[in-house]
Protein backbone atom coordinates (compact mmCIF):
# COMPACT_ATOMS: atom_id res chain seq x y z
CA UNK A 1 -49.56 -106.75 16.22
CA UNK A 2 -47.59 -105.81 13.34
CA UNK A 3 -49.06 -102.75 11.34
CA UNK A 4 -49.22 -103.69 7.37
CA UNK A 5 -49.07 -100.21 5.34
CA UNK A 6 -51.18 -101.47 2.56
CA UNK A 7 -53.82 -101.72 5.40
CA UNK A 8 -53.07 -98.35 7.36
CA UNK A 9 -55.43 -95.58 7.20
CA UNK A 10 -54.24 -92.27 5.76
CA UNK A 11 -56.60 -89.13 4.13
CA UNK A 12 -57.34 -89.05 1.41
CA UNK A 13 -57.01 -85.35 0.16
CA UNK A 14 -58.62 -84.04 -3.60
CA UNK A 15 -58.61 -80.26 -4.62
CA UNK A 16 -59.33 -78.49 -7.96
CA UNK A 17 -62.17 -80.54 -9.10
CA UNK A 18 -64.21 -78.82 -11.14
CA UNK A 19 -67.88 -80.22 -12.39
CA UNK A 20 -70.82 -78.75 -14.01
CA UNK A 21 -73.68 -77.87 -11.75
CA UNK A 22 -75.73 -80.90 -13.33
CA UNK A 23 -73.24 -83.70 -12.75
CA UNK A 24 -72.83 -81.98 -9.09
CA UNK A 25 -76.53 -82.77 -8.68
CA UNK A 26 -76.51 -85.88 -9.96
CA UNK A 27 -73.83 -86.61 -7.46
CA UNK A 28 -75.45 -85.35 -4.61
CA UNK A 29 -79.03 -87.19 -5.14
CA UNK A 30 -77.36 -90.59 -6.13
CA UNK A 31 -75.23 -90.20 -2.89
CA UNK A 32 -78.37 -89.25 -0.84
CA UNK A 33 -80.05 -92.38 -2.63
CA UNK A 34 -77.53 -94.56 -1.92
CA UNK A 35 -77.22 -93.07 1.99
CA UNK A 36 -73.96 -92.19 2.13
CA UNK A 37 -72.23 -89.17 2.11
CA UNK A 38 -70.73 -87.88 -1.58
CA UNK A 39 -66.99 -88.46 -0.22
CA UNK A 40 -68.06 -92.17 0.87
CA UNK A 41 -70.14 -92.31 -2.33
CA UNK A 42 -67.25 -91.12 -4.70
CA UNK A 43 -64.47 -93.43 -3.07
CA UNK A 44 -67.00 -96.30 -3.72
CA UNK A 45 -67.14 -95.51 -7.18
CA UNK A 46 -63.52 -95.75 -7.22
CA UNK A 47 -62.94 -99.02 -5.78
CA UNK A 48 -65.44 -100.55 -7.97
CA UNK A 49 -63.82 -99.37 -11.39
CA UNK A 50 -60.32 -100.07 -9.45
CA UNK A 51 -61.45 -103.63 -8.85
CA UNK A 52 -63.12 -104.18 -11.65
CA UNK A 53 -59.52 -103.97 -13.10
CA UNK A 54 -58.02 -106.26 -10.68
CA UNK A 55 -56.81 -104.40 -8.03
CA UNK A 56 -56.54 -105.09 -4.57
CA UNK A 57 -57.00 -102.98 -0.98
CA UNK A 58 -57.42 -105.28 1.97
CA UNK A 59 -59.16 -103.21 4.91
CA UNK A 60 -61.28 -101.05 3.27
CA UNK A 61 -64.10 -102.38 2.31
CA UNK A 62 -66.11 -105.45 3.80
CA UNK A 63 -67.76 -108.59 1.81
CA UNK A 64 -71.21 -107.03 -0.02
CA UNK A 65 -70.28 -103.59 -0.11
CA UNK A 66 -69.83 -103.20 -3.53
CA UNK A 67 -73.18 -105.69 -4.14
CA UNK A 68 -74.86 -102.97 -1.75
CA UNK A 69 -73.71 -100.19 -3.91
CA UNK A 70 -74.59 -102.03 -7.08
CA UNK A 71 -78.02 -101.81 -6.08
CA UNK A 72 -77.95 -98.54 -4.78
CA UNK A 73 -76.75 -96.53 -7.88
């Protein structure tokens, strides 16, 4: 089976974020809400604002995910 790269899992790597120590919180409980972790929770949020402007990423993400996470937040 042929590998596709826009389908082939790499890391994902961010540094040097810096947030206040209310937004961090905020992050943390609407992760723990949601029950995820905050790096599945964060990568969520960027898909749906990446979508939202019409891109695409086959293999990440299955049908209702981002309905799930809708409801979640």
């Amino acid at each position: 089976m042929a590998n596709n790269s826009e389908t082939q899992a790499v890391n994902l790597l961010l540094s040097g974020s810096r947030v206040t120590t209310g937004f961090r919180s905020s992050l943390f409980d609407a992760a723990n809400r949601a029950g995820m972790s905050v790096n599945e929770f964060v990568i969520t949020a960027a898909a749906e604002k990446l979508k939202q402007r019409g891109a695409s990423f086959p293999g990440v993400f299955r049908k209702g995910d981002f309905d799930e996470m809708a409801g979640a937040a």
